[in-house]
N, C-alpha and C. Protein backbone atom coordinates (compact mmCIF):
# COMPACT_ATOMS: atom_id res chain seq x y z
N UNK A 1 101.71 106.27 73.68
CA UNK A 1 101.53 106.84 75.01
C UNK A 1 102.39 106.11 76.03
N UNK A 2 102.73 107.34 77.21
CA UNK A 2 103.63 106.27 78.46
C UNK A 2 102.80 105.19 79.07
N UNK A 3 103.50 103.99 79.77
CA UNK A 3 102.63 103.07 80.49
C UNK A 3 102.53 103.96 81.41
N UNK A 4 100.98 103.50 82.17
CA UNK A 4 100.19 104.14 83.81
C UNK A 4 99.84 103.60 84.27
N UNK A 5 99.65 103.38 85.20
CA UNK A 5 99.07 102.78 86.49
C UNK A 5 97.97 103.99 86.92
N UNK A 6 96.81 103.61 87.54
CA UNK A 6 95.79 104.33 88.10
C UNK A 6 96.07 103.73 89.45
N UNK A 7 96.13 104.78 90.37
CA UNK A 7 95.80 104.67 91.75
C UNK A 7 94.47 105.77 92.28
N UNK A 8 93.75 104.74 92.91
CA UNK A 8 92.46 104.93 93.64
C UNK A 8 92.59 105.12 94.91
N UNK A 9 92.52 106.77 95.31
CA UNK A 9 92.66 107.18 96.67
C UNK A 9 91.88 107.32 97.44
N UNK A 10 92.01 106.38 98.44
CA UNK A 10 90.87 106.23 99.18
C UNK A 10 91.32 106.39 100.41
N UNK A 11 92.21 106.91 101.39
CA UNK A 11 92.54 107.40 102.36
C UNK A 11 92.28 108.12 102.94
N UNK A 12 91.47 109.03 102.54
CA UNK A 12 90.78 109.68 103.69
C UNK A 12 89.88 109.75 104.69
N UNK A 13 89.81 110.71 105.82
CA UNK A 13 89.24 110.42 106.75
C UNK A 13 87.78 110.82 106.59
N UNK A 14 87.06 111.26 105.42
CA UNK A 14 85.77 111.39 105.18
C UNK A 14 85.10 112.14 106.00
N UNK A 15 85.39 113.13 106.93
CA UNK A 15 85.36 113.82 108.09
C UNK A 15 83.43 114.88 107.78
N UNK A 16 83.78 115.10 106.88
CA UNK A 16 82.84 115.78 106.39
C UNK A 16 81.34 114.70 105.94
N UNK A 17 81.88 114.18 105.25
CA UNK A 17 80.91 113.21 105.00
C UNK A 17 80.04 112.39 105.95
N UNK A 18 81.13 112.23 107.45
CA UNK A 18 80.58 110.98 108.59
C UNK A 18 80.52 110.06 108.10
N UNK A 19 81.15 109.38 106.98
CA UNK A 19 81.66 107.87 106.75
C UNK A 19 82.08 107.98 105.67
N UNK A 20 82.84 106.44 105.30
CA UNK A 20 84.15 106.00 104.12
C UNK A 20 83.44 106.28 103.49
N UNK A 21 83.87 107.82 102.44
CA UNK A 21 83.25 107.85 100.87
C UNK A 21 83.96 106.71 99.89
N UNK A 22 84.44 105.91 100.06
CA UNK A 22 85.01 105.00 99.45
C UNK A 22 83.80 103.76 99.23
N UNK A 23 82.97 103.56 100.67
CA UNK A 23 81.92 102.72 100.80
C UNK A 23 80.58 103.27 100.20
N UNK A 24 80.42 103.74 100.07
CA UNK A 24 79.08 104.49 99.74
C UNK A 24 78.65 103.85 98.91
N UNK A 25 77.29 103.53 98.61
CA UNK A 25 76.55 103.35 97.17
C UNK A 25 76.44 104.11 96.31
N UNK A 26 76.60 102.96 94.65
CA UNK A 26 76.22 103.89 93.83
C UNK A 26 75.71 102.53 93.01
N UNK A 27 74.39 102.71 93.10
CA UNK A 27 73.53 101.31 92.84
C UNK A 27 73.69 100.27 93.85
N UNK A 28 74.36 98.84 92.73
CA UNK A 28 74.51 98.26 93.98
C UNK A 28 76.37 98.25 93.99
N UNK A 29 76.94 98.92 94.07
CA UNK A 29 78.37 99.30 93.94
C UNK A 29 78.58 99.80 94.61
N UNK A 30 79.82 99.87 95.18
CA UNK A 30 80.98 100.50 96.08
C UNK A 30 81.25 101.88 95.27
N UNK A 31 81.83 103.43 96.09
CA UNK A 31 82.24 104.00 95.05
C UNK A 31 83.46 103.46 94.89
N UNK A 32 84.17 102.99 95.39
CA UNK A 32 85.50 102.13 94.89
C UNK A 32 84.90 101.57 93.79
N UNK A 33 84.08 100.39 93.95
CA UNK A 33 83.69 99.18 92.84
C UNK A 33 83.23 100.32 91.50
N UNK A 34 82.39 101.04 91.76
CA UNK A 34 82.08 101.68 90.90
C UNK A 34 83.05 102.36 90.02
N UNK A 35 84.03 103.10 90.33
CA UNK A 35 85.10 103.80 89.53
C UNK A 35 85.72 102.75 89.56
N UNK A 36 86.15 101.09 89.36
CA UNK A 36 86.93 100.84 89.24
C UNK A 36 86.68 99.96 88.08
N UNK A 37 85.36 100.15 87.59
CA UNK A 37 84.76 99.52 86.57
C UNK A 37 85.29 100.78 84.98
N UNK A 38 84.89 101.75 85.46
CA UNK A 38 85.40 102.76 84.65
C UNK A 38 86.86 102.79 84.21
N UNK A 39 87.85 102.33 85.44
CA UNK A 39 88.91 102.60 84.96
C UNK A 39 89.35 101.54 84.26
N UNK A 40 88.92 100.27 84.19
CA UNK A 40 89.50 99.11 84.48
C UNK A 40 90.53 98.82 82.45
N UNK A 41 89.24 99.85 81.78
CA UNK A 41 89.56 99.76 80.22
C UNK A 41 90.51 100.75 80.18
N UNK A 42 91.39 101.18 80.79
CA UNK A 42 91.71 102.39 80.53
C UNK A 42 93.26 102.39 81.36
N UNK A 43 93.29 100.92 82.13
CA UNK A 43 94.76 100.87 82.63
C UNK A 43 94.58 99.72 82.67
N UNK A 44 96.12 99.31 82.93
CA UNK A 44 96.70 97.65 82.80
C UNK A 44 97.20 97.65 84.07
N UNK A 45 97.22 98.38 84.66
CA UNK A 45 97.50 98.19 86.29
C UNK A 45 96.37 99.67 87.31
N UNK A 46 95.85 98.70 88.80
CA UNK A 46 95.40 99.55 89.64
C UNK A 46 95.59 99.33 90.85
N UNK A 47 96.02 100.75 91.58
CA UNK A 47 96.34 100.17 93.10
C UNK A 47 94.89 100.90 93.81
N UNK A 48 94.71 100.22 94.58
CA UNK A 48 93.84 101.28 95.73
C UNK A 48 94.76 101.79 96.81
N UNK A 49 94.90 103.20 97.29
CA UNK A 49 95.49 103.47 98.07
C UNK A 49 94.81 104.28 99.76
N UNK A 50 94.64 103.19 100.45
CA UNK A 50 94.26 102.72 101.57
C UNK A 50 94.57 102.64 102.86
N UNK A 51 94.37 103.21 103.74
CA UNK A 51 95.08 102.64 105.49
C UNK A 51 93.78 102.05 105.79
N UNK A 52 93.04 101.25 104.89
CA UNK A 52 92.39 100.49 105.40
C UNK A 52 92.08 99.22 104.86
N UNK A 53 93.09 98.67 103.96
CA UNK A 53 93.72 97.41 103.21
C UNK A 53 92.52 96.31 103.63
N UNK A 54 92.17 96.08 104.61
CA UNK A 54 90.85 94.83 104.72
C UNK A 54 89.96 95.44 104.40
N UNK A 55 89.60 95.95 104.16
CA UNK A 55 88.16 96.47 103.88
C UNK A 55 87.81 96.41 102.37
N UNK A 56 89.01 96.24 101.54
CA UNK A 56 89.31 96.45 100.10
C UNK A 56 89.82 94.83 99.44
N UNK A 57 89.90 93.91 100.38
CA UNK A 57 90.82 92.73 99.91
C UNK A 57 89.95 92.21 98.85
N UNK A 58 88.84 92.18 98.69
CA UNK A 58 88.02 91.23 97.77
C UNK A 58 87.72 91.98 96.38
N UNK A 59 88.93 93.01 96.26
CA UNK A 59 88.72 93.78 94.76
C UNK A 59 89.68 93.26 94.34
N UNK A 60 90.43 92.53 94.95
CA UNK A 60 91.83 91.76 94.26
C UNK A 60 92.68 92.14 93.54
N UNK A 61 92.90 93.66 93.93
CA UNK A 61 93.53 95.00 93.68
C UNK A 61 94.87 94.96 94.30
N UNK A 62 96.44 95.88 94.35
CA UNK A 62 97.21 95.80 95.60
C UNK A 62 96.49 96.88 96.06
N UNK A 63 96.26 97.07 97.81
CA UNK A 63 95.82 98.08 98.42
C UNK A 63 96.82 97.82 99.02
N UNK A 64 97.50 99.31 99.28
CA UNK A 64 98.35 99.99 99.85
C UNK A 64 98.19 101.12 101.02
N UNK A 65 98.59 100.29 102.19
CA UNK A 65 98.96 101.62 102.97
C UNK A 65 99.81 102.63 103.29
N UNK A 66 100.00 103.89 103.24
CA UNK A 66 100.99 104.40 103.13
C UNK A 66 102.25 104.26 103.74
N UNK A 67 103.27 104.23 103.49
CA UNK A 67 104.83 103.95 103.43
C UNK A 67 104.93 105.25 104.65
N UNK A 68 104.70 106.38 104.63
CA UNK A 68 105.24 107.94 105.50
C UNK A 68 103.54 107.94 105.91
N UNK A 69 103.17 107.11 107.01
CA UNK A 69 101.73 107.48 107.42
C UNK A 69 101.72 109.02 107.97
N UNK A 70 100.67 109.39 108.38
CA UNK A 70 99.71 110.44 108.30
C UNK A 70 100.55 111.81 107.45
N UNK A 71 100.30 111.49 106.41
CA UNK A 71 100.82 112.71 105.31
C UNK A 71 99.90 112.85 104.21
N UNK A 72 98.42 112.31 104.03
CA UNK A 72 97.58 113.19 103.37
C UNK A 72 97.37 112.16 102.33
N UNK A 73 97.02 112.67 101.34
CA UNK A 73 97.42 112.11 99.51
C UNK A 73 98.42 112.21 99.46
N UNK A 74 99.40 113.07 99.70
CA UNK A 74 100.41 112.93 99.30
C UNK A 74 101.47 112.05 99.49
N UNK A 75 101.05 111.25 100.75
CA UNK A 75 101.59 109.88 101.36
C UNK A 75 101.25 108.56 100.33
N UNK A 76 99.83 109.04 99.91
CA UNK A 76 99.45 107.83 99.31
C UNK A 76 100.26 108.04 97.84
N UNK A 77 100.00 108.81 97.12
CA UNK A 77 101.13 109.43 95.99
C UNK A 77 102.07 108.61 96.22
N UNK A 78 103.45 109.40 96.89
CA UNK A 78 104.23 108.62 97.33
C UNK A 78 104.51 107.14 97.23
N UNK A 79 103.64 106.34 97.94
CA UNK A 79 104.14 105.17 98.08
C UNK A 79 103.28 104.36 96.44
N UNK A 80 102.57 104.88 96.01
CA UNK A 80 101.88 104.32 94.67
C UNK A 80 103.17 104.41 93.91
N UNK A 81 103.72 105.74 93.50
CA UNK A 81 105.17 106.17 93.00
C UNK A 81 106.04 104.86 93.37
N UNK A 82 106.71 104.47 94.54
CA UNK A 82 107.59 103.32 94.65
C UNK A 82 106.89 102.18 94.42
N UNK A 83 105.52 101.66 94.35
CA UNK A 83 105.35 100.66 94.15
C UNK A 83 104.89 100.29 92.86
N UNK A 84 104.10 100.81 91.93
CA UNK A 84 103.66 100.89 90.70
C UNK A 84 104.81 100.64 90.21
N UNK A 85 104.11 99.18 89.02
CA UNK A 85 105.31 98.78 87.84
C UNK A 85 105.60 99.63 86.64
N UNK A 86 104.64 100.67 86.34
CA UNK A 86 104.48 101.75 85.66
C UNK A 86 105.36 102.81 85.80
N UNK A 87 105.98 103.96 84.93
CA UNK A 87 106.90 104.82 85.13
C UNK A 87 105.99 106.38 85.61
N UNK A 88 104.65 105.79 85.15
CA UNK A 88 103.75 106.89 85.56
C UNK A 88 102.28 106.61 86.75
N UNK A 89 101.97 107.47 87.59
CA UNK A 89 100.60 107.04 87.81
C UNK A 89 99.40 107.69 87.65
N UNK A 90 98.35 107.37 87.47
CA UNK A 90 97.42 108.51 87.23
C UNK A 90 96.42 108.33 89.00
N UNK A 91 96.47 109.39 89.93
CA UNK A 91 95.80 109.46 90.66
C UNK A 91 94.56 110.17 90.78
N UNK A 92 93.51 109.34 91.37
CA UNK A 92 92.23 110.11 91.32
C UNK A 92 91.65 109.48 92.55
N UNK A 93 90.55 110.83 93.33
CA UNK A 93 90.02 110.35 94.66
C UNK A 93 89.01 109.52 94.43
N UNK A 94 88.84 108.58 95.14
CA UNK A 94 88.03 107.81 95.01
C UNK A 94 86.55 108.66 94.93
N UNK A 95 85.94 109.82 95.31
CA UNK A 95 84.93 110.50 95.24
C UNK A 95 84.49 111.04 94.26
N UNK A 96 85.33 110.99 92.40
CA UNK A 96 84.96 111.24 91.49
C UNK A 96 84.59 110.39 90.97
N UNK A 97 83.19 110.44 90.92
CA UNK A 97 82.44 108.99 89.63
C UNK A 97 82.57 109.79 88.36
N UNK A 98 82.73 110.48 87.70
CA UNK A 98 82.46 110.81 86.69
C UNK A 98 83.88 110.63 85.67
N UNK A 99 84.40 109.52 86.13
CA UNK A 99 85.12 109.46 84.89
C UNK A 99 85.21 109.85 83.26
N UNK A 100 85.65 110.87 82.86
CA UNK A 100 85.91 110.69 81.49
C UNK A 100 86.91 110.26 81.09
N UNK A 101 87.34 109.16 79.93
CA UNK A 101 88.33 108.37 79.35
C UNK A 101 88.48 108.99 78.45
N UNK A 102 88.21 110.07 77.61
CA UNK A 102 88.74 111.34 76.78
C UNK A 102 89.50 112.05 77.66
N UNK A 103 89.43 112.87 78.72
CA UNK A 103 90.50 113.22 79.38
C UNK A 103 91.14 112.71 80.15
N UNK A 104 90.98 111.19 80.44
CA UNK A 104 91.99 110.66 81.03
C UNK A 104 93.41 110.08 79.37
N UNK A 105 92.81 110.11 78.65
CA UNK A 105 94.10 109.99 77.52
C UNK A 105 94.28 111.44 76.84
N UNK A 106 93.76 112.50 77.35
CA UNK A 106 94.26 113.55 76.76
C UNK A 106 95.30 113.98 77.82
N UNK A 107 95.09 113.69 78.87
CA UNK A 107 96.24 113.96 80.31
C UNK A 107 97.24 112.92 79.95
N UNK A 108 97.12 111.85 79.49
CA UNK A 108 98.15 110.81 79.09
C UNK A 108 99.37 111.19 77.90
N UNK A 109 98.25 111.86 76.91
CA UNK A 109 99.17 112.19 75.81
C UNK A 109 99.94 113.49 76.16
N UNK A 110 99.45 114.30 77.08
CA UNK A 110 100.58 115.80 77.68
C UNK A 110 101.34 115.33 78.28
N UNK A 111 101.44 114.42 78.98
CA UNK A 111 102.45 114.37 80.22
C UNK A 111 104.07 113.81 80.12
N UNK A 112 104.57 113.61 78.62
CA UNK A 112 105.55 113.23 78.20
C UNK A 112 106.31 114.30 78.77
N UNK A 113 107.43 114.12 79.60
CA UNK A 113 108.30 115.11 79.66
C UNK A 113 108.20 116.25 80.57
N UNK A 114 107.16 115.98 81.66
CA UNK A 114 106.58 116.51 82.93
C UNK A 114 107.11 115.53 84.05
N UNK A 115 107.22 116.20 84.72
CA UNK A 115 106.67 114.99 86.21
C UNK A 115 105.38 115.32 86.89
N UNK A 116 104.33 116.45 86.49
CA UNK A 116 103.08 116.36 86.94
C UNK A 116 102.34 116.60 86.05
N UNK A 117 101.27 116.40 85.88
CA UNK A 117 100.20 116.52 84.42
C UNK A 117 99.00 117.21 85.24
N UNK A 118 98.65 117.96 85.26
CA UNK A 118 97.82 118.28 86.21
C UNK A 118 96.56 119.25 86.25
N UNK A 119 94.79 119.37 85.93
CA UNK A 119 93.88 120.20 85.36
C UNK A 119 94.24 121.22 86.35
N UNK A 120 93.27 122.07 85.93
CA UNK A 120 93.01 123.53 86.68
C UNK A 120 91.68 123.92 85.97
N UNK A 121 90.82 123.87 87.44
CA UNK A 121 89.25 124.49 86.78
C UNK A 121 89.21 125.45 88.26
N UNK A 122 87.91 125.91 88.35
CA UNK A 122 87.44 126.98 89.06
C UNK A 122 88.17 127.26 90.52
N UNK A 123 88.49 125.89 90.83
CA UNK A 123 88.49 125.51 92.55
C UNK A 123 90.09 125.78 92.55
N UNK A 124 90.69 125.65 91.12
CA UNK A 124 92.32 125.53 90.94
C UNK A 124 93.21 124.76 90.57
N UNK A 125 94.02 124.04 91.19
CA UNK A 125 94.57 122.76 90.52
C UNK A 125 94.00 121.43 91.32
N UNK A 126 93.85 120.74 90.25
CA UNK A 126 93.40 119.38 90.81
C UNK A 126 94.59 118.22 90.89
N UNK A 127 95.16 117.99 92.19
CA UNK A 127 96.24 117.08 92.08
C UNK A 127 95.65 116.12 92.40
N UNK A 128 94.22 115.81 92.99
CA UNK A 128 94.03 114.08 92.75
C UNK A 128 92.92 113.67 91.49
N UNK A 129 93.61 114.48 90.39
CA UNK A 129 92.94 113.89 89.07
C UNK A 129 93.85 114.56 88.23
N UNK A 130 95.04 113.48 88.48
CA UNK A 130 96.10 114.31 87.91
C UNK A 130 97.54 112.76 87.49
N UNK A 131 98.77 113.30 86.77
CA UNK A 131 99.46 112.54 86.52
C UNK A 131 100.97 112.87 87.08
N UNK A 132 101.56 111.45 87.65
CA UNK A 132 102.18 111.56 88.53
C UNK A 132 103.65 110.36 87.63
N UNK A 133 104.98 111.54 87.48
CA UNK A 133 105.95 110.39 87.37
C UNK A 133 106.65 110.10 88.05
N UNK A 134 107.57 109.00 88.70
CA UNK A 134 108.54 108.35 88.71
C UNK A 134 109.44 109.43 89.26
N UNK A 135 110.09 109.82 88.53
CA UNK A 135 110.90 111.48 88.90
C UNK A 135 110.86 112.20 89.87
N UNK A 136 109.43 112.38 90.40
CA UNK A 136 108.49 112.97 91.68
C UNK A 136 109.35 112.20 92.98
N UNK A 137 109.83 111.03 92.82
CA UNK A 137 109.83 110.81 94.11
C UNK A 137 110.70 111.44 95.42
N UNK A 138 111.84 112.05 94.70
CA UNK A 138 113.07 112.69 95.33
C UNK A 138 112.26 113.97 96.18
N UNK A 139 111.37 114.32 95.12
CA UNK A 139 110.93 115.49 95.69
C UNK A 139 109.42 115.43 96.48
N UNK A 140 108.85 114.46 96.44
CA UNK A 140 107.97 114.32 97.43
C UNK A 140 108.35 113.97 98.73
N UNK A 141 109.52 113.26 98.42
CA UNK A 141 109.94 112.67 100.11
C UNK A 141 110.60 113.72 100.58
N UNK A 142 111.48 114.71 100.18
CA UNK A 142 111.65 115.82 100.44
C UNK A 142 110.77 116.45 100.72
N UNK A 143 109.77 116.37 100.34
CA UNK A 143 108.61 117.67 101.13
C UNK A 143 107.66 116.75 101.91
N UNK A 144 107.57 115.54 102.16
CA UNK A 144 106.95 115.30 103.12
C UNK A 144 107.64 115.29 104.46
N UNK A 145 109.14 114.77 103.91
CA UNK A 145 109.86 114.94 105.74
C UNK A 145 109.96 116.34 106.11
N UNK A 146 109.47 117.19 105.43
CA UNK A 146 109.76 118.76 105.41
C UNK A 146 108.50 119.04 106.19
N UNK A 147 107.48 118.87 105.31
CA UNK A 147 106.20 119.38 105.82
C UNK A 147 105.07 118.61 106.65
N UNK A 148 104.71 118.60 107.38
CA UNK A 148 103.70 117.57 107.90
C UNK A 148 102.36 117.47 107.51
N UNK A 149 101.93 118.70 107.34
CA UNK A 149 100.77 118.26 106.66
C UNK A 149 100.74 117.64 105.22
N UNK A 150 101.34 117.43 104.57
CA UNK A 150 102.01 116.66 103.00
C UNK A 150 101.02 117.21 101.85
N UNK A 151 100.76 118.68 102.49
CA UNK A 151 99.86 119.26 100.96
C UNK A 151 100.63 119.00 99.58
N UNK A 152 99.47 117.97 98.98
CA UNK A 152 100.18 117.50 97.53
C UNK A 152 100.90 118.64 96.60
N UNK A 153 100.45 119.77 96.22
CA UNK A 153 100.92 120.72 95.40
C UNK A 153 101.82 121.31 96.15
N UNK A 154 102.75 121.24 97.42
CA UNK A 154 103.70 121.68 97.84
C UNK A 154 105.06 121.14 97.31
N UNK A 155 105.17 120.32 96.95
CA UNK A 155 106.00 120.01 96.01
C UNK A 155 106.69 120.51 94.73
N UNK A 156 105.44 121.09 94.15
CA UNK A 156 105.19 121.15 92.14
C UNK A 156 106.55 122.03 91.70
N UNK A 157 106.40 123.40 93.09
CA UNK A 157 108.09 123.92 92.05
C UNK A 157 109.20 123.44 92.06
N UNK A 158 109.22 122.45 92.65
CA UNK A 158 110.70 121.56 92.55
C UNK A 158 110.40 120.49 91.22
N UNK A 159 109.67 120.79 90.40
CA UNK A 159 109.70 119.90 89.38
C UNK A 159 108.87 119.99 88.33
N UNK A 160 108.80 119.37 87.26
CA UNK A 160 108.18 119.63 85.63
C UNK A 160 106.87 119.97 85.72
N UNK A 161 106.17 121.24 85.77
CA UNK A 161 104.47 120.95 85.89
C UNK A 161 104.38 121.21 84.69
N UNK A 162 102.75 120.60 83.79
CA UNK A 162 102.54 120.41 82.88
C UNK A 162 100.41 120.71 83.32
N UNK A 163 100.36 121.83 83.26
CA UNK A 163 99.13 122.43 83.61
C UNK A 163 98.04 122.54 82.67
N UNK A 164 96.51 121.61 82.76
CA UNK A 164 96.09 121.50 81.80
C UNK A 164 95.04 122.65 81.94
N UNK A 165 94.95 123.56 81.34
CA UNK A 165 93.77 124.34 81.38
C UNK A 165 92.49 124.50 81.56
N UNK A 166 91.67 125.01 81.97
CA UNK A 166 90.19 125.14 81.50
C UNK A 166 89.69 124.66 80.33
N UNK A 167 90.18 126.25 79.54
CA UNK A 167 90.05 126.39 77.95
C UNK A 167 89.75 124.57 77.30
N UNK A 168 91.20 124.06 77.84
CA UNK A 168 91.77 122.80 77.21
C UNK A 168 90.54 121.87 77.81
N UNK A 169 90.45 121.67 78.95
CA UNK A 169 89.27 121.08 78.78
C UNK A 169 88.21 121.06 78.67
N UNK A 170 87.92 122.33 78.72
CA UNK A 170 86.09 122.37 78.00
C UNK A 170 85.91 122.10 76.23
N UNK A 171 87.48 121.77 76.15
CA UNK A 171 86.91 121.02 74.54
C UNK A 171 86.76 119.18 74.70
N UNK A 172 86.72 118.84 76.05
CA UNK A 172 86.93 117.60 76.01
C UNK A 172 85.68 116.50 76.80
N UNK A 173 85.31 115.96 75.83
CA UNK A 173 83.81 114.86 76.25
C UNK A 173 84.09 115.03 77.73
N UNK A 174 83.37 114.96 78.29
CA UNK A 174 82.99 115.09 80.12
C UNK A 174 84.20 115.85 80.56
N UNK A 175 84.86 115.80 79.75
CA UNK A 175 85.80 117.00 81.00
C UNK A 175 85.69 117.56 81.94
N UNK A 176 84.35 118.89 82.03
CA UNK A 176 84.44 119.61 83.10
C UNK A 176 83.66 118.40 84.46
N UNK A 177 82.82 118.01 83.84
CA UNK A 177 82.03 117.13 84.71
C UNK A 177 82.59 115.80 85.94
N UNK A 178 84.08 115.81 85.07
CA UNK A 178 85.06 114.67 85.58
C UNK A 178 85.68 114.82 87.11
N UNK A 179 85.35 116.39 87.43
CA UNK A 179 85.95 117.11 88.71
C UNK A 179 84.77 117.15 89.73
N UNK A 180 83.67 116.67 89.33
CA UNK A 180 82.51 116.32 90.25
C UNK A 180 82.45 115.73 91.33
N UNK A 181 82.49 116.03 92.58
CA UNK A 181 82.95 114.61 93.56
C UNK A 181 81.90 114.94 95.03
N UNK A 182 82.25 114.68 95.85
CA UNK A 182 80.99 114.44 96.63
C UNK A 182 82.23 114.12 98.60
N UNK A 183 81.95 115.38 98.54
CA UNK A 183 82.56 115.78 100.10
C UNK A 183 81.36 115.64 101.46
N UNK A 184 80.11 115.56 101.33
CA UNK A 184 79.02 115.91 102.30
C UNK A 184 77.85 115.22 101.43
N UNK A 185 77.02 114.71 102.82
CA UNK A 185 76.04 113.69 102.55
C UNK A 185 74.77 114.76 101.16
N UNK A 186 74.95 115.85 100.97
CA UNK A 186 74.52 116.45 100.31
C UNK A 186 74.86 116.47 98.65
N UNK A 187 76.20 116.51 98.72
CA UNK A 187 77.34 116.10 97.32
C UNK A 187 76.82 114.96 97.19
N UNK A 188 76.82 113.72 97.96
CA UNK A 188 76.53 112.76 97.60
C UNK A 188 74.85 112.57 96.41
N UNK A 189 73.97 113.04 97.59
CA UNK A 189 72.75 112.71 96.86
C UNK A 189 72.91 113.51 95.47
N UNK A 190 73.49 114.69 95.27
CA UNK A 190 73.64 115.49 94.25
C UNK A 190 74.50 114.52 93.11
N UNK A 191 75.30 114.30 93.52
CA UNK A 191 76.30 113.21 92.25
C UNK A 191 75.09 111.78 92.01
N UNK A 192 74.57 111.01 92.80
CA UNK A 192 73.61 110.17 92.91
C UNK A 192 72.54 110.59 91.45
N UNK A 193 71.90 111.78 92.25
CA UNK A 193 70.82 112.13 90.71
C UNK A 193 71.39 112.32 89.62
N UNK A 194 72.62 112.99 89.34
CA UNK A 194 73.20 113.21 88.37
C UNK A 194 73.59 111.98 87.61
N UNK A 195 73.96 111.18 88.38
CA UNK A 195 74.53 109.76 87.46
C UNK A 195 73.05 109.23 86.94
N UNK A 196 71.94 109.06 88.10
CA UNK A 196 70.70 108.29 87.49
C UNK A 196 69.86 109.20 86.06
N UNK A 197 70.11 110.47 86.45
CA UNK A 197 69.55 111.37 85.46
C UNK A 197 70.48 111.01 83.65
N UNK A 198 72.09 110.97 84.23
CA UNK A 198 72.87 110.66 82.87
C UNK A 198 72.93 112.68 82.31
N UNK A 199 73.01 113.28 83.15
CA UNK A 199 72.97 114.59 82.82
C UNK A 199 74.25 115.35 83.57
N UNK A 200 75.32 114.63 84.15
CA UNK A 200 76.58 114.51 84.12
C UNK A 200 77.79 114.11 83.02
């Protein structure tokens, strides 16, 4: 498999929520701390990607603020892309606890020969639980000085997509469950029971 780097996106403005879904509990864990326990077997490098770098210093992580500020994920993308020692990254929002490590190496083993690796379930494509190469960068900075709002999938036809299906993942341990995430103090308590229940 290619080397990856996981970057943990935590940049957003949580608008919906009324505070850092990044901070939130999940026990006695951060959802940062928490997914970063999950990932930790599963990459040899992790960035958090952050415009709020102190708040994160004691995960002893690089947290990164974005390089092209206010441009979305796709800023944070971006600058993970130039800084990661990895030729690839795997990005995911910090608001998915439900890691599965079956489809995070089944997205690993497609993405040879893509520059995006990327699911598609109900909602559509998921670009922050998705794989990101090296290659991307010409064309992200191109569409961010282009576009201002830096919608991540504005990019994709300028380059290799590698689209993982439904089908494809409902054959895969937690798969569908992995796209679970928690936008509103409601999502939250809902992902909350689900993890204590173990019926995620």
């Amino acid at each position: 498999m290619v080397d990856i780097t996981a970057v943990v996106m935590a940049g957003g403005k949580s608008l919906r929520m009324g505070s850092d879904k990044a901070l939130l509990k999940i026990g006695n864990l951060t959802a940062v701390e928490f997914q970063l326990q999950r990932l930790r077997p599963l990459f040899d490098e992790i960035i958090l990607s952050t415009n709020a770098p102190e708040e994160f210093r004691h995960l002893d992580i690089p947290c990164l603020p974005d390089i092209i500020p206010d441009r979305g994920p796709l800023g944070g993308i971006y600058t993970a892309l130039l800084r990661a020692k990895n030729p690839y990254i795997f990005a995911i929002a910090c608001d998915m606890p439900f890691v599965s490590a079956a489809l995070i190496d089944y997205l690993k083993e497609k993405c040879e020969g893509y520059d995006v690796t990327v699911p598609e379930t109900d909602r559509g494509l998921e670009p922050l639980h998705a794989i990101y190469s090296r290659d991307c960068i010409p064309a992200i900075k191109k569409h961010l000085e282009a576009d201002s709002k830096g919608r991540v999938i504005g990019f994709f036809p300028d380059v290799r997509v590698r689209v993982i299906t439904k089908e494809e993942i409902a054959q895969i341990e937690g798969g569908p469950q992995a796209f679970l995430n928690f936008n509103t103090p409601k999502d939250y308590q809902i992902a909350l029971e689900l993890l204590r229940t173990g019926k995620a």
